[in-house]
Protein backbone atom coordinates (compact mmCIF):
# COMPACT_ATOMS: atom_id res chain seq x y z
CA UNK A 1 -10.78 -12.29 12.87
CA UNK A 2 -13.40 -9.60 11.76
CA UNK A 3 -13.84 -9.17 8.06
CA UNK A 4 -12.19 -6.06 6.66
CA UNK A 5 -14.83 -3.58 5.38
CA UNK A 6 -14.92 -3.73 1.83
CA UNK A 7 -13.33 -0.25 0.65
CA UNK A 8 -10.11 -1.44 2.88
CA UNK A 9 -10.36 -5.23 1.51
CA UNK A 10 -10.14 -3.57 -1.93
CA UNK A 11 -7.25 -1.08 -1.00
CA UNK A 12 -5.61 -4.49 -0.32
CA UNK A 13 -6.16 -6.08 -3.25
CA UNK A 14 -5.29 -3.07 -5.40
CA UNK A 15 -1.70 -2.63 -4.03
CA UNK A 16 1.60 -3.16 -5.09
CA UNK A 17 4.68 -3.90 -3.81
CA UNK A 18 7.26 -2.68 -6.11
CA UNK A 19 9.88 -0.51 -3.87
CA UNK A 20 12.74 -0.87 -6.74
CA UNK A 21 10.13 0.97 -8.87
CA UNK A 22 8.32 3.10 -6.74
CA UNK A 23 10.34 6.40 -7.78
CA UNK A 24 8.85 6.13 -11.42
CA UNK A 25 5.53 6.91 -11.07
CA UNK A 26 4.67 10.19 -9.50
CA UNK A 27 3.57 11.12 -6.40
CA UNK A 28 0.17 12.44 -5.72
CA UNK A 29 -2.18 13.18 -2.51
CA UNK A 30 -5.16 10.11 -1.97
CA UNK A 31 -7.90 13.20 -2.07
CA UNK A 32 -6.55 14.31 -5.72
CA UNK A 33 -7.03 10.71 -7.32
CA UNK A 34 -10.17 10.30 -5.58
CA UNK A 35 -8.96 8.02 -2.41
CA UNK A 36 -9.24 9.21 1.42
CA UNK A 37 -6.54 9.83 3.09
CA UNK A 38 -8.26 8.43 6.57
CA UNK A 39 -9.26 5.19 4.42
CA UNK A 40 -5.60 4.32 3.42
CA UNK A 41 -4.56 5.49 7.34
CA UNK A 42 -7.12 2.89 8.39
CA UNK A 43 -5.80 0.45 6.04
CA UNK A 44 -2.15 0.69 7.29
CA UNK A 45 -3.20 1.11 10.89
CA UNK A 46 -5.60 -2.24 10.74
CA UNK A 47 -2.18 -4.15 8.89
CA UNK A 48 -0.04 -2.77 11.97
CA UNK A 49 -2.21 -3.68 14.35
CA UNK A 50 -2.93 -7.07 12.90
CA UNK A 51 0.94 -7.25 13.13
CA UNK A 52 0.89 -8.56 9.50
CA UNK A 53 4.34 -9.68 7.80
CA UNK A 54 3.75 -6.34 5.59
CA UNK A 55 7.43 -4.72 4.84
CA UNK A 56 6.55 -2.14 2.03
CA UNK A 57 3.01 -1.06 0.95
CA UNK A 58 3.01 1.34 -1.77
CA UNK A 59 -0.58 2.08 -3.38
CA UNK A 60 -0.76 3.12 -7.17
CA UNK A 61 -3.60 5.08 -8.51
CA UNK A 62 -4.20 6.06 -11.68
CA UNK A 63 -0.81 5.43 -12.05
CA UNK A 64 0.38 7.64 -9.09
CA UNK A 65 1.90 6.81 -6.10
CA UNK A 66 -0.76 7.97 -3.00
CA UNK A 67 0.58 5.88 -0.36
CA UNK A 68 4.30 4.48 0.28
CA UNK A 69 5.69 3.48 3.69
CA UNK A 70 8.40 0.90 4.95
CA UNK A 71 8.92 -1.07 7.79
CA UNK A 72 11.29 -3.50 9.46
CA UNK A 73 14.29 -1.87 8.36
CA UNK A 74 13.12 -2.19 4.45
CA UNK A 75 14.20 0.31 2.17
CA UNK A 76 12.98 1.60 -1.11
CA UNK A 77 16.06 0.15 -3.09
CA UNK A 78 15.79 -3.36 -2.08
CA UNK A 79 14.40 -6.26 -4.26
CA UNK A 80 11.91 -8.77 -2.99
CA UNK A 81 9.83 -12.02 -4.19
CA UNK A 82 6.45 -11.07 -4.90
CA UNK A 83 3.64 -13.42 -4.89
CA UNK A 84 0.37 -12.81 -5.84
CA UNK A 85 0.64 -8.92 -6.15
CA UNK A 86 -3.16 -8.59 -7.51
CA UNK A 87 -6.33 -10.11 -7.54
């Protein structure tokens, strides 16, 4: 597997997966916190193509939400376990 380049192996590290929550913390472009928007498309394009058990990504800056997206028929409202949510 090639190594991720580091702003995307960051990204990674620096999200959270907290759908029940998500809805508290406001929303916000990537570009007005400071984050590109084609570095977090890259980031969830390399998971999907990697085919990575990923069901919820939701990235937090500065306390706002830039990034939220779902997948295999996960919903915002559902709980999950959660290991090792940051590094």
């Amino acid at each position: 597997m090639m190594p991720l380049p580091r702003p995307i192996l960051v990204l990674l590290f620096s999200v959270l997966v907290l759908p029940a929550q998500a809805n508290s913390f406001e929303r916000a472009t990537p570009e007005s916190q400071g984050v590109s928007s084609d570095g977090l498309r890259e980031m969830s394009e390399w998971v999907r193509s990697e085919e990575l058990d990923v069901r919820s990504l939701i990235v937090l800056r500065n306390g706002k939400r830039i990034l939220e997206w779902y997948a295999g028929g996960v919903t915002p409202d559902m709980n999950h376990n959660v290991f090792s949510v940051t590094k």
